[in-house]
PDB file of N, CA and C in Angstrom:
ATOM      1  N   UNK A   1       0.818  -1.180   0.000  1.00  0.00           N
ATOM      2  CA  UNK A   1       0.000   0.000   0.000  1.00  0.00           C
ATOM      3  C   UNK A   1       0.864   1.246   0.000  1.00  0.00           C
ATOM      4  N   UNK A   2       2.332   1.172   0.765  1.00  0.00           N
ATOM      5  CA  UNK A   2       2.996   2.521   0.578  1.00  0.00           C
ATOM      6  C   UNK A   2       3.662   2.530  -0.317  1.00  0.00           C
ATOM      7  N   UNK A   3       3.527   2.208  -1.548  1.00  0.00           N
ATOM      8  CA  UNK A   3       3.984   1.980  -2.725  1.00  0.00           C
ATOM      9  C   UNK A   3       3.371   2.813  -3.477  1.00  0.00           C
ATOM     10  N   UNK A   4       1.726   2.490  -3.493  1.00  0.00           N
ATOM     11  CA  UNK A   4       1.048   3.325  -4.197  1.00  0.00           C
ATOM     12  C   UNK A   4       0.554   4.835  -4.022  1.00  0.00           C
ATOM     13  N   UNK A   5       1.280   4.978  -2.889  1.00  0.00           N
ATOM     14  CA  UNK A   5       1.161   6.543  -2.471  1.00  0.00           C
ATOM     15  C   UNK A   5       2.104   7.405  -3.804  1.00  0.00           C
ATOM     16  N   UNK A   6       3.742   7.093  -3.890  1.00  0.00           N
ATOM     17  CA  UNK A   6       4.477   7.714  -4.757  1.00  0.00           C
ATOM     18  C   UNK A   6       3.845   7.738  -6.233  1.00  0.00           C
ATOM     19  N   UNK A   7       3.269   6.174  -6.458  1.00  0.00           N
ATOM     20  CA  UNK A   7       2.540   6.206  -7.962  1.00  0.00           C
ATOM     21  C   UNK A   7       1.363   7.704  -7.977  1.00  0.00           C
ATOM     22  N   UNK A   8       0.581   7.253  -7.035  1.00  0.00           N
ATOM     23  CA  UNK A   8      -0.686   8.483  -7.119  1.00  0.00           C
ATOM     24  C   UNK A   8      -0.093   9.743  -7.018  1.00  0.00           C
ATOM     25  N   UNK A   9       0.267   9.982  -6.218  1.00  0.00           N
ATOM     26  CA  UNK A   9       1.727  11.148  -6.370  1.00  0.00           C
ATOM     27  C   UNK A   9       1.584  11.466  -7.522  1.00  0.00           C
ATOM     28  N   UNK A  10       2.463  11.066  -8.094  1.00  0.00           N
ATOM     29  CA  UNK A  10       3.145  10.878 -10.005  1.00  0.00           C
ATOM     30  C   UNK A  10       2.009  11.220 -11.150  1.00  0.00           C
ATOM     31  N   UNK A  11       0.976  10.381 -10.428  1.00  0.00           N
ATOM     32  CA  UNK A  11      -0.233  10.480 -11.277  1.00  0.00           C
ATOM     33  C   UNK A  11      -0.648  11.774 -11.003  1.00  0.00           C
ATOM     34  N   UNK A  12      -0.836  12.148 -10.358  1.00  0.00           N
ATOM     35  CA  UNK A  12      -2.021  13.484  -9.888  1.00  0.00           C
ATOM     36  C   UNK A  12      -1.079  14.897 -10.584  1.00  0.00           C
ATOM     37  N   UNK A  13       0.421  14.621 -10.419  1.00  0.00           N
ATOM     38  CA  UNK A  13       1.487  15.717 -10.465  1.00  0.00           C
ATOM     39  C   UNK A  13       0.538  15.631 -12.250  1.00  0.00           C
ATOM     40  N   UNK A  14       1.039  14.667 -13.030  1.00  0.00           N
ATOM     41  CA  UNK A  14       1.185  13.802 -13.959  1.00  0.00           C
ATOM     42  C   UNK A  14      -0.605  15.177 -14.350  1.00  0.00           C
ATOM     43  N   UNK A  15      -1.482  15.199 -14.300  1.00  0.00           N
ATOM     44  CA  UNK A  15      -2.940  15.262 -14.310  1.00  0.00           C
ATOM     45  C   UNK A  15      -2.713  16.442 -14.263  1.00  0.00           C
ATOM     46  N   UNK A  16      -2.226  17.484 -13.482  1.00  0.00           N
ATOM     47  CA  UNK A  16      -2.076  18.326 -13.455  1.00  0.00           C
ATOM     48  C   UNK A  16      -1.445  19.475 -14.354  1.00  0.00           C
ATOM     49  N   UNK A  17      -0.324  19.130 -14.885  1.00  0.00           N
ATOM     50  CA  UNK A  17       0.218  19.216 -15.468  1.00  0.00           C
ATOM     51  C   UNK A  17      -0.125  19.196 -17.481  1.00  0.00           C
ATOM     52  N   UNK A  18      -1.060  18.184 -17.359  1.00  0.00           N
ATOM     53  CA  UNK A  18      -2.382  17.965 -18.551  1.00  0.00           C
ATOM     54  C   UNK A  18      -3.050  18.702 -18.563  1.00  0.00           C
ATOM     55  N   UNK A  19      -3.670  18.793 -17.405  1.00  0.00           N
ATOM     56  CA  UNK A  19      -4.357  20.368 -17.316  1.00  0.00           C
ATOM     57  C   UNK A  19      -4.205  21.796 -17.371  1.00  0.00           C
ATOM     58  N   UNK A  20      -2.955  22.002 -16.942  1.00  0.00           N
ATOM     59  CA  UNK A  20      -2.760  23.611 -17.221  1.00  0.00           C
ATOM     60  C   UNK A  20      -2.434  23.201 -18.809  1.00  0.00           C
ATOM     61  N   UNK A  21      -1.618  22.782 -19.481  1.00  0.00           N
ATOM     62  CA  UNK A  21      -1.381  22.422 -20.665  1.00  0.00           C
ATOM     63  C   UNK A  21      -2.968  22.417 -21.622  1.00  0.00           C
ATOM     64  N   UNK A  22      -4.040  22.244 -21.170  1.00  0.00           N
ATOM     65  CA  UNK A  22      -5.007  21.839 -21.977  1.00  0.00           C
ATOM     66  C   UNK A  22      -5.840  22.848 -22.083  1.00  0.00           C
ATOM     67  N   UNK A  23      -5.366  24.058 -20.672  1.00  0.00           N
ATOM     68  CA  UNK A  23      -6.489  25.307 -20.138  1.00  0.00           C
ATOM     69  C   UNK A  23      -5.711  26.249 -21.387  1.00  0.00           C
ATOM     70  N   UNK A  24      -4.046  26.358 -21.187  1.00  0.00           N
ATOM     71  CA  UNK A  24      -3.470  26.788 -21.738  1.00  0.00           C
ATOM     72  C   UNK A  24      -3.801  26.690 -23.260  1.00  0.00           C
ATOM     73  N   UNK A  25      -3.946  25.720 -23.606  1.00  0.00           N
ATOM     74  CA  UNK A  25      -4.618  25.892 -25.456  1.00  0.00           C
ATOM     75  C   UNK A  25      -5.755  26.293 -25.424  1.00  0.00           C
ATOM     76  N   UNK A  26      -6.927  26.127 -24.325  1.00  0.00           N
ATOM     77  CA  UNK A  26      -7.745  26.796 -24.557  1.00  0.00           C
ATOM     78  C   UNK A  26      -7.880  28.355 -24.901  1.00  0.00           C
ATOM     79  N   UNK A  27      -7.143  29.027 -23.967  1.00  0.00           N
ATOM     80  CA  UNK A  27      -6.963  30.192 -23.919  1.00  0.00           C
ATOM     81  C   UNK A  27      -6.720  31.059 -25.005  1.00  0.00           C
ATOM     82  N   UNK A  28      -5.650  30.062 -25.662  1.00  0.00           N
ATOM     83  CA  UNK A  28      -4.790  30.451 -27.366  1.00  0.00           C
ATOM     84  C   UNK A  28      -5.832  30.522 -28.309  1.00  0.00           C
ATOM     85  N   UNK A  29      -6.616  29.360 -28.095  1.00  0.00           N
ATOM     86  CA  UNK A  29      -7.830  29.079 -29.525  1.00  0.00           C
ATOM     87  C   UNK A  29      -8.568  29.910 -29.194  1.00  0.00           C
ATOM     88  N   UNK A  30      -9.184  30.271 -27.728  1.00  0.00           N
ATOM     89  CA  UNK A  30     -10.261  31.588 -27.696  1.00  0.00           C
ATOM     90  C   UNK A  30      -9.703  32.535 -28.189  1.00  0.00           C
ATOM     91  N   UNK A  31      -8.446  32.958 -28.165  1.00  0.00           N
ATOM     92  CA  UNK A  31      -7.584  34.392 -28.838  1.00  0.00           C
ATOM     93  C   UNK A  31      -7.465  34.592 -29.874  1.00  0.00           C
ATOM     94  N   UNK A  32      -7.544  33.046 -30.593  1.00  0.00           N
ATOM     95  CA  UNK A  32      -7.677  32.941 -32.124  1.00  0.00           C
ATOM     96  C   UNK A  32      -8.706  33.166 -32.743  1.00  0.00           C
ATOM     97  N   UNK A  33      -9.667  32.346 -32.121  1.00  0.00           N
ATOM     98  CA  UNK A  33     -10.631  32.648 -32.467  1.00  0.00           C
ATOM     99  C   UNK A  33     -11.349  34.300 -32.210  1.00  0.00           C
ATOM    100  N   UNK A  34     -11.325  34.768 -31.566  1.00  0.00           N
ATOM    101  CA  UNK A  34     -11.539  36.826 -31.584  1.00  0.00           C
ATOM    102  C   UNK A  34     -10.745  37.366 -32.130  1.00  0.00           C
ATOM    103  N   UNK A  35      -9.412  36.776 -32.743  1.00  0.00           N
ATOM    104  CA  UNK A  35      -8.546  37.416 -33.937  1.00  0.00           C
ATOM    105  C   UNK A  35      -9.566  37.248 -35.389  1.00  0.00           C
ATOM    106  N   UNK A  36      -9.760  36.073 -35.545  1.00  0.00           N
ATOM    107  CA  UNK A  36     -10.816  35.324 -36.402  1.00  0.00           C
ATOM    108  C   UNK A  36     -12.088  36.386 -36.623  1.00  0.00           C
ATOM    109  N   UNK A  37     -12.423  36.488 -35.906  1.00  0.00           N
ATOM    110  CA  UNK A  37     -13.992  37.434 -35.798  1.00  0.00           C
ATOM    111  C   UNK A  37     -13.321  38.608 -35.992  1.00  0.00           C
ATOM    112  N   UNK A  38     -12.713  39.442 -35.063  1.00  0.00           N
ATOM    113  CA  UNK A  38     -12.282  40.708 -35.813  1.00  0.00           C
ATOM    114  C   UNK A  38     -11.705  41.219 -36.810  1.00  0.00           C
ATOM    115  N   UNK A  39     -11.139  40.081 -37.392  1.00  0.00           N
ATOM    116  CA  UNK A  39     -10.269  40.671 -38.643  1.00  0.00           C
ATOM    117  C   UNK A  39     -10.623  39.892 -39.845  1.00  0.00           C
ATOM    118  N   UNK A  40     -11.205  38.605 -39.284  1.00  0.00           N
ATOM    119  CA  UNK A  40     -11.428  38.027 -40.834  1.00  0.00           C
ATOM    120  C   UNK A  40     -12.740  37.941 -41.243  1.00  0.00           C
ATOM    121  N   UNK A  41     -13.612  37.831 -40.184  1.00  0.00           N
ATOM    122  CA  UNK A  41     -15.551  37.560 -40.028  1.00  0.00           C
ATOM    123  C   UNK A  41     -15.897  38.060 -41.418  1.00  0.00           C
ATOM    124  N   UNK A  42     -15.244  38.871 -41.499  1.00  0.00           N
ATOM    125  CA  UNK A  42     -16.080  40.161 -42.773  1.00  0.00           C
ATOM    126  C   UNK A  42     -16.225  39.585 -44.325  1.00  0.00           C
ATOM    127  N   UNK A  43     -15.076  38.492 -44.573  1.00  0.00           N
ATOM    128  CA  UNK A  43     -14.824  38.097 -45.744  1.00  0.00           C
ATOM    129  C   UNK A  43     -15.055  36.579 -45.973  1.00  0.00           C
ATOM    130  N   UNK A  44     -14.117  35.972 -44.463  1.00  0.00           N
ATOM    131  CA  UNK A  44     -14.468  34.350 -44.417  1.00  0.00           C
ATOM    132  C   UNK A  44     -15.206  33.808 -43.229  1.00  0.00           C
ATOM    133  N   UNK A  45     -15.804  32.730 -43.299  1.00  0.00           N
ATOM    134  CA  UNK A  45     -16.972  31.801 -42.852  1.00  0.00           C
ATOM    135  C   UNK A  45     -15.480  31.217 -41.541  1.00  0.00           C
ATOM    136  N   UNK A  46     -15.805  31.652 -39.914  1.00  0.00           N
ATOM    137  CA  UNK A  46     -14.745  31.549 -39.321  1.00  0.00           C
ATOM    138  C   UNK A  46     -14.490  30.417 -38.377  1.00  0.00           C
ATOM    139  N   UNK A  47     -16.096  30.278 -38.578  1.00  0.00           N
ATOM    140  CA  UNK A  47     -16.632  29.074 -37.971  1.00  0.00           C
ATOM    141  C   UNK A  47     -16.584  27.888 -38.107  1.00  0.00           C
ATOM    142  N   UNK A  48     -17.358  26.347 -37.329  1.00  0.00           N
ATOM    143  CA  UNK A  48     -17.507  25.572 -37.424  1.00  0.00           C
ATOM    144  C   UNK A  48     -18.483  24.763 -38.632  1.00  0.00           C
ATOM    145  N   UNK A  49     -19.801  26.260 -38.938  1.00  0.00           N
ATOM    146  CA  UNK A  49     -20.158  26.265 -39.888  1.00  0.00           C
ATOM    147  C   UNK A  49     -20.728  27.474 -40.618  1.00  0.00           C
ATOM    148  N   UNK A  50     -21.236  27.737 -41.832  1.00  0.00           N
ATOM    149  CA  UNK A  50     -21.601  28.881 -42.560  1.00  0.00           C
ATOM    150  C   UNK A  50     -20.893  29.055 -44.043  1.00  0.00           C
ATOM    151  N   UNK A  51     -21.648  29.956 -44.352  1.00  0.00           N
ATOM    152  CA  UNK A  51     -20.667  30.397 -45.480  1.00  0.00           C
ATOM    153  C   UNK A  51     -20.336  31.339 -45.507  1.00  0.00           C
ATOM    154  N   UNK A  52     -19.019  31.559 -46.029  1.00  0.00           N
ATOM    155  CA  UNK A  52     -18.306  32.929 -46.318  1.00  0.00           C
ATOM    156  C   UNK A  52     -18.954  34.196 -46.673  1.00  0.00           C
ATOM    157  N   UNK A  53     -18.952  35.388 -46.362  1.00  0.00           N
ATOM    158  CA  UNK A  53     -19.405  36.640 -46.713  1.00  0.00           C
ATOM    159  C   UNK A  53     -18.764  36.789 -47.709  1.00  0.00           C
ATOM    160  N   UNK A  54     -17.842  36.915 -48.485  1.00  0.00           N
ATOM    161  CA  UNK A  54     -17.307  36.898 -49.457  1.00  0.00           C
ATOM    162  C   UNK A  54     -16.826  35.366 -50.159  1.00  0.00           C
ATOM    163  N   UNK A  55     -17.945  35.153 -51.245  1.00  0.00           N
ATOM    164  CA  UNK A  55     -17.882  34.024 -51.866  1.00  0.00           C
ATOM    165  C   UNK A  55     -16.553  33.247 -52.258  1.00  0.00           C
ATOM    166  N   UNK A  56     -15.727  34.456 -52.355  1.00  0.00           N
ATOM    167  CA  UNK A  56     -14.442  33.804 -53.299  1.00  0.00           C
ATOM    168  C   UNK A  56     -13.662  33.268 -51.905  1.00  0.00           C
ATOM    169  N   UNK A  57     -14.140  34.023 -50.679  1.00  0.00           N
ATOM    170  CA  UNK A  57     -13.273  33.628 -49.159  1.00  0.00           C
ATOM    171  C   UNK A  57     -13.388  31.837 -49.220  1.00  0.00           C
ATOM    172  N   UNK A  58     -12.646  31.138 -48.766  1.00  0.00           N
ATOM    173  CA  UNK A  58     -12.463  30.027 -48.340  1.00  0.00           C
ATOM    174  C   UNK A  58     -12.708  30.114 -47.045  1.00  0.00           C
ATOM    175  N   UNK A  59     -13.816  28.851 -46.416  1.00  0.00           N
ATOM    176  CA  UNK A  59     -14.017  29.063 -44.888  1.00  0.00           C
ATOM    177  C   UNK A  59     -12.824  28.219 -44.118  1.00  0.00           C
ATOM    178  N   UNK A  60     -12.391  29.189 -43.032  1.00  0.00           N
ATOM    179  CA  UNK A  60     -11.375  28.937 -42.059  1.00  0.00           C
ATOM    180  C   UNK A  60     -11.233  27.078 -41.940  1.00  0.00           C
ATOM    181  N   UNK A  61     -12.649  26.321 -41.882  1.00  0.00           N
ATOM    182  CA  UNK A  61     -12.819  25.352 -41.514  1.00  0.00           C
ATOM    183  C   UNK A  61     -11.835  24.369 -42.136  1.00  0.00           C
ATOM    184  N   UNK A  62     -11.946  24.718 -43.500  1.00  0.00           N
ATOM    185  CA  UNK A  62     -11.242  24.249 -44.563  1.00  0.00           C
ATOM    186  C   UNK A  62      -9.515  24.539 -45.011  1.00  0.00           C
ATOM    187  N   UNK A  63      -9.310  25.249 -44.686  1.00  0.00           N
ATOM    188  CA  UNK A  63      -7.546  25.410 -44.318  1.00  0.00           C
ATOM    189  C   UNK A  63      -6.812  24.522 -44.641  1.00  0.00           C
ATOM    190  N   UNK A  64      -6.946  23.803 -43.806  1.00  0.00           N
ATOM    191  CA  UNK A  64      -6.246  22.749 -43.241  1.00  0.00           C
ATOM    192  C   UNK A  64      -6.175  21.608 -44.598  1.00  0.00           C
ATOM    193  N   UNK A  65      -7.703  21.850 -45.308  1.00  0.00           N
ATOM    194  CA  UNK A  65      -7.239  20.671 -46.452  1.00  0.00           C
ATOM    195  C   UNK A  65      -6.234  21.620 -47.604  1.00  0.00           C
ATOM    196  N   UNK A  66      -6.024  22.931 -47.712  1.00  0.00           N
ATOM    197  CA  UNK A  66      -5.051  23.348 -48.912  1.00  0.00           C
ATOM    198  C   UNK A  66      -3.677  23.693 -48.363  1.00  0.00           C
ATOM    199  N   UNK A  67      -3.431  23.429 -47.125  1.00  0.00           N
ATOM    200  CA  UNK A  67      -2.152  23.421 -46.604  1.00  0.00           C
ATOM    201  C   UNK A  67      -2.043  23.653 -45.111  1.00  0.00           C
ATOM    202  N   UNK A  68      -0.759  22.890 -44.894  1.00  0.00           N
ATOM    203  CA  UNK A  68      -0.896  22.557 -43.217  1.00  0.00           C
ATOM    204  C   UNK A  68      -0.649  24.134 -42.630  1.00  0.00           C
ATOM    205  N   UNK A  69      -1.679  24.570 -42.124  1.00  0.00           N
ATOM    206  CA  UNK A  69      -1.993  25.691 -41.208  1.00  0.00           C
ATOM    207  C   UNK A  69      -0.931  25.847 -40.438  1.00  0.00           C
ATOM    208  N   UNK A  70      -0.081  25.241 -39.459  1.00  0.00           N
ATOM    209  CA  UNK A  70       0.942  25.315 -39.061  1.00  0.00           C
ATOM    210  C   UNK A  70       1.923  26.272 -39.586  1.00  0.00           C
ATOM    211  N   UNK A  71       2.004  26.082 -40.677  1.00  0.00           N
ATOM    212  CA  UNK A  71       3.008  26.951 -41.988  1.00  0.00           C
ATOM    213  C   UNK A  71       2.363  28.431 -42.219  1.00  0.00           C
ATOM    214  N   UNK A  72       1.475  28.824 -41.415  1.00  0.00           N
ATOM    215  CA  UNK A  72       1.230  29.948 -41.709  1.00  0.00           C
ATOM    216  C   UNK A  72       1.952  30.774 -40.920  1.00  0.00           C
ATOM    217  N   UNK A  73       3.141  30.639 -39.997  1.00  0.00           N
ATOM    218  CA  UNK A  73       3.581  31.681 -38.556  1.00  0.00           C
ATOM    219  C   UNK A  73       4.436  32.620 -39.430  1.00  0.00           C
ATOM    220  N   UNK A  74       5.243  32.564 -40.172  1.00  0.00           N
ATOM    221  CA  UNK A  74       5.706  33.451 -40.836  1.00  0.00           C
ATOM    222  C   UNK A  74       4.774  34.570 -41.688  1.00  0.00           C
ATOM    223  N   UNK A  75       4.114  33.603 -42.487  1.00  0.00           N
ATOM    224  CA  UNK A  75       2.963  34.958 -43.201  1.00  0.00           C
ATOM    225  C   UNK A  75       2.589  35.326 -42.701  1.00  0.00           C
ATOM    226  N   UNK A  76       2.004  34.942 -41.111  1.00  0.00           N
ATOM    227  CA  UNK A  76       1.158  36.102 -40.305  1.00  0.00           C
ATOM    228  C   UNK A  76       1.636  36.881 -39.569  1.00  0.00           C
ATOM    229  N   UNK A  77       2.708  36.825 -39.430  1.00  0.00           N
ATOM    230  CA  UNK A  77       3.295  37.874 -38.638  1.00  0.00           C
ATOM    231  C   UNK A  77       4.558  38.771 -39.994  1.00  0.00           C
ATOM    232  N   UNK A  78       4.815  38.127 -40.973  1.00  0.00           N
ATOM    233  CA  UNK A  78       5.254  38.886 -41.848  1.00  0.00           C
ATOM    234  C   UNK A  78       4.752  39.979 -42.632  1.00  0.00           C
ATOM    235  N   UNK A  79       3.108  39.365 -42.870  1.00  0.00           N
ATOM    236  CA  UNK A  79       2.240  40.305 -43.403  1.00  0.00           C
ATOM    237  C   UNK A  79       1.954  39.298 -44.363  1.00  0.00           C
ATOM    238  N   UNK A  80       0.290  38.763 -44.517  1.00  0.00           N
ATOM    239  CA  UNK A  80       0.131  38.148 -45.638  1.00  0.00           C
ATOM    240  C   UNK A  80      -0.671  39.214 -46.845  1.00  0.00           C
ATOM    241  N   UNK A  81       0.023  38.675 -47.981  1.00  0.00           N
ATOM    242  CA  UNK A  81      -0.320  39.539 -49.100  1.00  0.00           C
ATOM    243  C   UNK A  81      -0.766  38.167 -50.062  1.00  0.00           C
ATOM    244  N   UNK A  82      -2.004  38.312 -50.567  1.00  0.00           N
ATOM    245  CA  UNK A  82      -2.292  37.701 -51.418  1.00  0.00           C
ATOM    246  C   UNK A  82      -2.388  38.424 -53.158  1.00  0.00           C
ATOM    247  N   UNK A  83      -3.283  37.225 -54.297  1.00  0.00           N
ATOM    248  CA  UNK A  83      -3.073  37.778 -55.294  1.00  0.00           C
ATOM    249  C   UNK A  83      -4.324  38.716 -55.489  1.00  0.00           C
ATOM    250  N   UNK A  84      -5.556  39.008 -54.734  1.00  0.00           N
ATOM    251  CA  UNK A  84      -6.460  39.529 -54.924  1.00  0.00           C
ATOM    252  C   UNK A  84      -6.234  40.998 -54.033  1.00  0.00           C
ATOM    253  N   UNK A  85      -6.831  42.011 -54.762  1.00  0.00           N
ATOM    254  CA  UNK A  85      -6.503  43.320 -53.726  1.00  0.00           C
ATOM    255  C   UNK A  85      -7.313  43.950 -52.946  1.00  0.00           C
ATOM    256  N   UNK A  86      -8.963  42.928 -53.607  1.00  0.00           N
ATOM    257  CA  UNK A  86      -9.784  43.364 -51.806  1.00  0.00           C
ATOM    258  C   UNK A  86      -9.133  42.682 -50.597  1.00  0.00           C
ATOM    259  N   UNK A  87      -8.343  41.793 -50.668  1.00  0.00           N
ATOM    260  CA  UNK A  87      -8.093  41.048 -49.130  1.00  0.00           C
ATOM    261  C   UNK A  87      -7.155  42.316 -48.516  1.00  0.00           C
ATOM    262  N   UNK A  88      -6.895  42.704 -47.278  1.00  0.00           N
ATOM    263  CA  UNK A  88      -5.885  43.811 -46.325  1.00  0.00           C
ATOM    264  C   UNK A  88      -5.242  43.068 -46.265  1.00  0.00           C
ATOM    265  N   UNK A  89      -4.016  43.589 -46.225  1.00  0.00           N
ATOM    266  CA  UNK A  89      -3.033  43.026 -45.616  1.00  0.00           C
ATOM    267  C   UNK A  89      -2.573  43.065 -44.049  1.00  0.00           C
ATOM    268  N   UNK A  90      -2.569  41.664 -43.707  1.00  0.00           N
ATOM    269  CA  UNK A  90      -2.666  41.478 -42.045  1.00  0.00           C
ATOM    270  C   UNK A  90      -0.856  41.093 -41.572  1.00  0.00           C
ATOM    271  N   UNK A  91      -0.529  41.935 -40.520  1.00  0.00           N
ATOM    272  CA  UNK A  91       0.615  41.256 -39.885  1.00  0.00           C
ATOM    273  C   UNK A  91      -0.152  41.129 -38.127  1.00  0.00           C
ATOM    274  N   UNK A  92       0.672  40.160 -37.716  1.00  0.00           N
ATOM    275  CA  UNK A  92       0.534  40.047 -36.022  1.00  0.00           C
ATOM    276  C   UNK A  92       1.794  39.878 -35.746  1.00  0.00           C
ATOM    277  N   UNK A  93       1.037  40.251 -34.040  1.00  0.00           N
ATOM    278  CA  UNK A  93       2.237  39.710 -33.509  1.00  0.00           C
ATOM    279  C   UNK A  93       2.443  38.325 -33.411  1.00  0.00           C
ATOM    280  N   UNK A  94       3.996  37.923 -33.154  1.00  0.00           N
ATOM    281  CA  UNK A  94       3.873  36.066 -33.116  1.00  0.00           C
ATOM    282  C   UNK A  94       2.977  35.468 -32.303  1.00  0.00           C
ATOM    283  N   UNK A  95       2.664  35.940 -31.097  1.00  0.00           N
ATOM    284  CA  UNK A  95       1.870  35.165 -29.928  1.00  0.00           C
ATOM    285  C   UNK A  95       0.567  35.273 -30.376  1.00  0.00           C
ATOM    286  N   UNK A  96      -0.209  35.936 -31.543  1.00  0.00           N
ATOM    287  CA  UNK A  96      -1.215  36.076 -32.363  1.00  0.00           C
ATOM    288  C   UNK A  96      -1.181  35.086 -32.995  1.00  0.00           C
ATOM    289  N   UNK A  97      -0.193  35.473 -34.195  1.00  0.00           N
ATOM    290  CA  UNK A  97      -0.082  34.323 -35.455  1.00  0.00           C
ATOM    291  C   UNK A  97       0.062  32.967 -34.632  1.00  0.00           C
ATOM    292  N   UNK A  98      -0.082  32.762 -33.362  1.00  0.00           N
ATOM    293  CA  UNK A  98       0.354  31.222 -32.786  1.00  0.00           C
ATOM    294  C   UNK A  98      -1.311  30.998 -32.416  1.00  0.00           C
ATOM    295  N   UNK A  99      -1.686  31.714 -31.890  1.00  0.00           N
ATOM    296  CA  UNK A  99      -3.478  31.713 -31.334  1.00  0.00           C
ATOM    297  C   UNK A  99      -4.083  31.485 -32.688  1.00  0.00           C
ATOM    298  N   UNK A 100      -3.895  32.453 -33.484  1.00  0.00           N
ATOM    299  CA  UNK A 100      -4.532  32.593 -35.006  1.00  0.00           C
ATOM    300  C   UNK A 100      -4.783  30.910 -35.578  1.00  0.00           C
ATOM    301  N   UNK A 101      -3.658  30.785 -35.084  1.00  0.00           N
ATOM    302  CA  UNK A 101      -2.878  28.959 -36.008  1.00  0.00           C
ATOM    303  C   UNK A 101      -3.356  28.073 -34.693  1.00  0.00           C
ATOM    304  N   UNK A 102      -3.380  28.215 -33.707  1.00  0.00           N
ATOM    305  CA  UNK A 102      -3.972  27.346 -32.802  1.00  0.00           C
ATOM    306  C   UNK A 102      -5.754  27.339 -33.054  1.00  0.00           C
ATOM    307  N   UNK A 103      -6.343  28.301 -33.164  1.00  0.00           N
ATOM    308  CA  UNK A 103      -7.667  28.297 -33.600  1.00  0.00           C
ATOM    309  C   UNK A 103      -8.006  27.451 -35.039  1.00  0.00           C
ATOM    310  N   UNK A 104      -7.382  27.822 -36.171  1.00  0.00           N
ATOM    311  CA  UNK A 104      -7.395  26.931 -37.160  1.00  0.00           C
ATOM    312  C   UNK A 104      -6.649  25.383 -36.756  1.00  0.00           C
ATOM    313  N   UNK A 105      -6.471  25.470 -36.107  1.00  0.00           N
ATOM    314  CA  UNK A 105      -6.132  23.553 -35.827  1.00  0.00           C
ATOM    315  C   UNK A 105      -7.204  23.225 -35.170  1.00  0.00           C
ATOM    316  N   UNK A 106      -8.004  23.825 -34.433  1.00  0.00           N
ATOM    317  CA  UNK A 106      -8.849  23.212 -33.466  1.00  0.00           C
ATOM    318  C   UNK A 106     -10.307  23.209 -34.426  1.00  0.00           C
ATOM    319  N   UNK A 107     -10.611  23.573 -35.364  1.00  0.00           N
ATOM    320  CA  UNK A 107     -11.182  23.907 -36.890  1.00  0.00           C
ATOM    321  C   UNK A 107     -10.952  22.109 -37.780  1.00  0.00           C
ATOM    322  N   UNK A 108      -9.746  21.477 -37.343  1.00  0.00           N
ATOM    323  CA  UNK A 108      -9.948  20.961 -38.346  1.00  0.00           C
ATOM    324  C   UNK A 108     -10.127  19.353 -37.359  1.00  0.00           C
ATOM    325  N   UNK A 109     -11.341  19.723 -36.525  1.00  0.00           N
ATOM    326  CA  UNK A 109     -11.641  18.588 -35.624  1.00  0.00           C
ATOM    327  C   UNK A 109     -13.046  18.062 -36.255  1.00  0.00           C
TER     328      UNK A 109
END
């Protein structure tokens, strides 16, 4: 029996540790997601579902199938410029472009 004291120990440390880790992404994807709504709502569909306000927008949801979202931390904080000239051009800061990109991963559940 005093064996399993150090295991539960381990475990609970172990649990804990999952948890701030799990509150912690939460936090990122809510940030992403109100980056999402304020800056992109207007053009693309940001959600889980809908369609785009601007037809030609691709919805956020979908990302993930024309390239791994991950790969976006440089364009977003570099400034993405596309080939169309209604889109603005957006820079963030990195801890943005990481929320921004944490929200689109949690998108492609």
């Amino acid at each position: 029996m005093g064996a399993a004291s150090p295991l539960a120990a381990a475990l609970a440390a172990w649990l804990a540790i999952q948890g701030g880790q799990a509150a912690a992404w939460d936090r990122q994807v809510h940030q992403g997601e109100t980056l999402a709504r304020t800056h992109c709502a207007r053009c693309h569909a940001v959600g889980r579902v809908g369609t785009s306000p601007w037809r030609d927008a691709p919805p956020f949801r979908e990302l993930h199938k024309r390239y791994p979202v991950e790969d976006l931390g440089e364009a977003l904080t570099e400034g993405i410029r596309t080939g169309h000239p209604s889109m603005p051009e957006f820079r963030f800061e990195p801890d943005q472009a990481d929320a921004l990109i944490a929200y689109l991963r949690s998108l492609e559940r």
